[in-house]
Protein backbone atom coordinates (compact mmCIF):
# COMPACT_ATOMS: atom_id res chain seq x y z
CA UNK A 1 -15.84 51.70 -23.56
CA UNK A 2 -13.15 49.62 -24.98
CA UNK A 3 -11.62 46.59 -22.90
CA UNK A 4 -8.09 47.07 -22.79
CA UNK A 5 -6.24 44.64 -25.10
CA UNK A 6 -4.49 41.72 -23.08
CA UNK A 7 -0.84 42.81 -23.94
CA UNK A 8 -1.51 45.66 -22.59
CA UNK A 9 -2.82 43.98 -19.37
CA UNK A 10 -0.13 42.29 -19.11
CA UNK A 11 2.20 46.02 -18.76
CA UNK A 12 0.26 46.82 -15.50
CA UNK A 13 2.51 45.20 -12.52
CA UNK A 14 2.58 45.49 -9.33
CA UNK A 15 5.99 47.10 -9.24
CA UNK A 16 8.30 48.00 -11.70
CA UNK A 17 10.57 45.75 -10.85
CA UNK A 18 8.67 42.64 -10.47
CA UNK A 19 6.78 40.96 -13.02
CA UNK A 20 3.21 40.43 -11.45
CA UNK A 21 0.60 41.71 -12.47
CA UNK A 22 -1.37 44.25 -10.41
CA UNK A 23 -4.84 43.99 -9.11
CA UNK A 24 -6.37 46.02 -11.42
CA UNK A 25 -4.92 43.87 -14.32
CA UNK A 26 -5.58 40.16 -12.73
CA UNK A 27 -9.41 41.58 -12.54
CA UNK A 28 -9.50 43.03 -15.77
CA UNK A 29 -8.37 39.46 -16.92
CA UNK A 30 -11.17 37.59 -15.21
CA UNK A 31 -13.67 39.87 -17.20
CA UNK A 32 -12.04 39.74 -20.53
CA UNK A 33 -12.89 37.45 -23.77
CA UNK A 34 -9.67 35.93 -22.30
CA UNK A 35 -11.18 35.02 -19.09
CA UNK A 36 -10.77 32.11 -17.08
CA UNK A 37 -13.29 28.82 -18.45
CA UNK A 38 -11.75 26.78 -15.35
CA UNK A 39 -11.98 29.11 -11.88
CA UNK A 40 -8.45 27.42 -11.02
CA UNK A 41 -6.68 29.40 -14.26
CA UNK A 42 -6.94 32.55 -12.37
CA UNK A 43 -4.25 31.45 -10.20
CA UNK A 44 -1.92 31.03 -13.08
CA UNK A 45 -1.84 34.86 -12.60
CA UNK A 46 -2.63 35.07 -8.90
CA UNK A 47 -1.52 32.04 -6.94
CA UNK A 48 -2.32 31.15 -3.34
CA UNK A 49 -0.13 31.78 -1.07
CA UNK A 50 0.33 27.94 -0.65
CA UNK A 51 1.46 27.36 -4.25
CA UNK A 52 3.94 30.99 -3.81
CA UNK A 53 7.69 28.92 -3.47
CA UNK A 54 10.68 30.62 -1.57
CA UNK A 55 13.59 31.26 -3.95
CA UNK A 56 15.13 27.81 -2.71
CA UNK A 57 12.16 25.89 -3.90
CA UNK A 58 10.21 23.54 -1.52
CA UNK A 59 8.13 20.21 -1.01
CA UNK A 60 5.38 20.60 -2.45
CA UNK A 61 1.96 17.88 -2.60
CA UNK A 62 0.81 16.97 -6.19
CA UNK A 63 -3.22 18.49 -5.78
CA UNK A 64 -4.34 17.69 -9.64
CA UNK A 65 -3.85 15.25 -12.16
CA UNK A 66 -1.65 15.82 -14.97
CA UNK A 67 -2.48 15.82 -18.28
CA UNK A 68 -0.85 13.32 -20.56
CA UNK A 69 3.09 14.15 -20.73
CA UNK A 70 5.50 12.81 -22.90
CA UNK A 71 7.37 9.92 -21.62
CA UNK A 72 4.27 8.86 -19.50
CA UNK A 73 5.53 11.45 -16.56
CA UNK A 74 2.27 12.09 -15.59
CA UNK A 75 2.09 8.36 -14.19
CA UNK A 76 5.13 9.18 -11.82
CA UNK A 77 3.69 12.50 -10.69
CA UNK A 78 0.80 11.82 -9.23
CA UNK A 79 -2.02 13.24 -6.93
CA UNK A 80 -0.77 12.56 -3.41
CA UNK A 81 2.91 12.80 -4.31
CA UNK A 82 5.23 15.02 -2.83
CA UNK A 83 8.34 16.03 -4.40
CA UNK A 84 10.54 19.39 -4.58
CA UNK A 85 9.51 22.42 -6.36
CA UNK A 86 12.15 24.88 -8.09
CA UNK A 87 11.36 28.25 -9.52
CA UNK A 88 12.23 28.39 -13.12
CA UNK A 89 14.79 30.16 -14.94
CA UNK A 90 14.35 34.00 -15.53
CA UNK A 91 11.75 34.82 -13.11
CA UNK A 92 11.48 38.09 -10.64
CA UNK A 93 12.17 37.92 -6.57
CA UNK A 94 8.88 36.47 -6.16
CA UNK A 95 9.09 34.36 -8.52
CA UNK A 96 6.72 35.26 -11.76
CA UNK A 97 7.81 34.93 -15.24
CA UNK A 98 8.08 38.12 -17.41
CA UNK A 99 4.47 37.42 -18.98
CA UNK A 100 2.58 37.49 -15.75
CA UNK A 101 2.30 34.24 -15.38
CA UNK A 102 3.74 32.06 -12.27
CA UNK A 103 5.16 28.05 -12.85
CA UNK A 104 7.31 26.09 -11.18
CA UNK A 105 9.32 22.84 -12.14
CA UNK A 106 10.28 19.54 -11.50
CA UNK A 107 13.48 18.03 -12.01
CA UNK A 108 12.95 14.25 -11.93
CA UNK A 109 14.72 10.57 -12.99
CA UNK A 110 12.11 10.77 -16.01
CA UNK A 111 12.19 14.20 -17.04
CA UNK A 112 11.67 17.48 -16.03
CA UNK A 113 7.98 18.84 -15.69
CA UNK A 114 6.49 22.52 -15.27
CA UNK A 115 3.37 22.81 -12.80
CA UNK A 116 0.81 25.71 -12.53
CA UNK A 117 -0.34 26.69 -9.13
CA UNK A 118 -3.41 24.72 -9.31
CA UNK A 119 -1.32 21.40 -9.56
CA UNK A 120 0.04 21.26 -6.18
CA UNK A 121 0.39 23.06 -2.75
CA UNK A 122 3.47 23.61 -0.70
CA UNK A 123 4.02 21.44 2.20
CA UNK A 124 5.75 22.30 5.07
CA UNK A 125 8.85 20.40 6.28
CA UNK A 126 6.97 19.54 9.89
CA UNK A 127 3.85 18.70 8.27
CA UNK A 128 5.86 16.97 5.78
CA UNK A 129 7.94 14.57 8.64
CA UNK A 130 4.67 13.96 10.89
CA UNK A 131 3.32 12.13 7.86
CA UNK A 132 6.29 9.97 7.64
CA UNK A 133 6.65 9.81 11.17
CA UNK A 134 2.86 8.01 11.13
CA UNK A 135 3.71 5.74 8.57
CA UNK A 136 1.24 7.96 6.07
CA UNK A 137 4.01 8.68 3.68
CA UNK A 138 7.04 6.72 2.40
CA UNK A 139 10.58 7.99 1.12
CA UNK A 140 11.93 7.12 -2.22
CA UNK A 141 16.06 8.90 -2.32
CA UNK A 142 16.99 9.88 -5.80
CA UNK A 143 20.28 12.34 -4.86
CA UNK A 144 21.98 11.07 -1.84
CA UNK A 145 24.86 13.47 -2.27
CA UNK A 146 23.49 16.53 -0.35
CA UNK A 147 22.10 14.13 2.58
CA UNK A 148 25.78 12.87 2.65
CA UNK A 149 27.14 16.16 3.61
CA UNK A 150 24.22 16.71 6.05
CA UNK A 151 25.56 16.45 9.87
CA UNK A 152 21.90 15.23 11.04
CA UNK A 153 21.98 12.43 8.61
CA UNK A 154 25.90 11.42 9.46
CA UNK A 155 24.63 11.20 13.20
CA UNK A 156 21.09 9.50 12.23
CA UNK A 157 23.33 6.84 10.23
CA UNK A 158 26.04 6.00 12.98
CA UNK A 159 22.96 5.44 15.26
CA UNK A 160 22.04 2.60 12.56
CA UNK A 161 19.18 4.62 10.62
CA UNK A 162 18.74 3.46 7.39
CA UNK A 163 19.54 6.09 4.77
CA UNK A 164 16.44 6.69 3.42
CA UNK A 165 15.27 7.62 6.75
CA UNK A 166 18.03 9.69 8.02
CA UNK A 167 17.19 11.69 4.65
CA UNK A 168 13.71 12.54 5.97
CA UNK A 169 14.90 13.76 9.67
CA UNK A 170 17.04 15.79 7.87
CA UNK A 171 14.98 17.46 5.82
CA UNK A 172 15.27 20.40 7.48
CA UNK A 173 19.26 21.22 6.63
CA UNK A 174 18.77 19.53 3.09
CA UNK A 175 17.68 21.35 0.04
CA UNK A 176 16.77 20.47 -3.24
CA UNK A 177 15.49 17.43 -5.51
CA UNK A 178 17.01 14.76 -3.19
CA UNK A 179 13.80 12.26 -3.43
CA UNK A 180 10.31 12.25 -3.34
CA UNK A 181 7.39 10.87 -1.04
CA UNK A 182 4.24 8.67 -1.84
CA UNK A 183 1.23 7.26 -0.23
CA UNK A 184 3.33 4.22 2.03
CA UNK A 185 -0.03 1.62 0.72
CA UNK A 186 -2.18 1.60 -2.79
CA UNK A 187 -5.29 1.96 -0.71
CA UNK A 188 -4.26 5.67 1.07
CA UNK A 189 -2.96 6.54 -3.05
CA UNK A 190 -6.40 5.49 -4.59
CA UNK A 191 -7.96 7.32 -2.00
CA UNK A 192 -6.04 10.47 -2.73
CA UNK A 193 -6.90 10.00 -6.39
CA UNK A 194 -10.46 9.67 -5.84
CA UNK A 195 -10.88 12.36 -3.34
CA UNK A 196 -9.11 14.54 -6.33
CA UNK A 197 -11.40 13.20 -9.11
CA UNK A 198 -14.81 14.08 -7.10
CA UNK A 199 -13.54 17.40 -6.14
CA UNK A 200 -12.51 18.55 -10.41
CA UNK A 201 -15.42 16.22 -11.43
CA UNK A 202 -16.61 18.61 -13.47
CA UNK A 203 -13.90 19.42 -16.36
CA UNK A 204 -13.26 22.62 -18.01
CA UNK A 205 -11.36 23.28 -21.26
CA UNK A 206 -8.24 25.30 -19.90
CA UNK A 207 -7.37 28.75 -21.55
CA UNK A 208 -3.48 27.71 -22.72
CA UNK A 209 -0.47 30.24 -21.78
């Protein structure tokens, strides 16, 4: 029996208005000459619910190194990072591009960058503000504009808080690229590193989209 050519894979969706790709199709893909050589491409089709963004976009933690970008990127977005995640253009409700595939991007002081879902996981906001809260994670404001208009932050700063910090608690009302968060000491962002290098210690050749 023939396989079924991968265009023609990638006409089997989930609904006809959507652009992901149905079960039957995202198996058919694992078993193809196509098929994954790295287990993590698979999500590039069929992401975990942690790496599935809500229209708005979202924080989101950096899981994988980069590979080498242009501009040396890949040395600001880093494993342990956390920054905001946006859906890119042309994509369905939930997100997917019209290929199948699913990608989000980055928009950042030194350039825009496009992650799979194996790159990072979304964090939630409460998750996000115990870590700060604990000292584990410190702020870095790029676009104060949006925390300007915030009312937590206007009552956070006539209480004294800094504005960097007033930014964090109010998180909550503020969406969008308005900073990012790193490991607050080198030691916490070499561990991150390292715990990311012995879990993809082994490295396979990725199947490019």
């Amino acid at each position: 029996m023939a396989r079924p050519h991968r265009k023609q894979l990638h006409k089997e969706r989930v609904s006809e208005l959507g652009y992901e790709l149905s079960d039957r199709a995202k198996s058919l893909l694992d078993k193809s000459p196509f098929g994954w050589c790295d287990p993590a491409n698979h999500e590039i089709y069929d992401p975990r619910p942690q790496s599935r963004i809500p229209a708005a976009g979202s924080w989101a933690l950096i899981t994988r190194q980069l590979p080498p970008i242009e501009g040396r990127i890949d040395q600001h977005v880093r494993v342990g990072r956390v920054f905001y995640v946006e859906r890119l253009d042309a994509t369905d409700e939930a997100g997917f591009r019209a290929d199948g595939t699913y990608k989000v991007r980055l928009c950042l002081p030194w350039g825009e960058v496009q992650l799979w879902p194996y790159e990072y996981s979304v964090i939630e906001i409460p998750s996000l503000l115990a870590m700060w809260t604990d000292g584990e994670l410190t702020f870095h404001p790029l676009n104060v504009e949006p925390a300007r208009l915030s009312e937590v932050t206007f009552y956070a700063r006539s209480r004294g808080i800094a504005l960097a910090d007033a930014m964090v608690m109010a998180l909550g009302t503020i969406a969008g690229p308005v900073g990012w968060f790193e490991p607050a000491s080198a030691e916490l962002a070499a561990k991150c590193e390292a715990m990311e290098r012995g879990v993809h210690a082994t490295r396979f050749e990725r199947w490019p989209i």
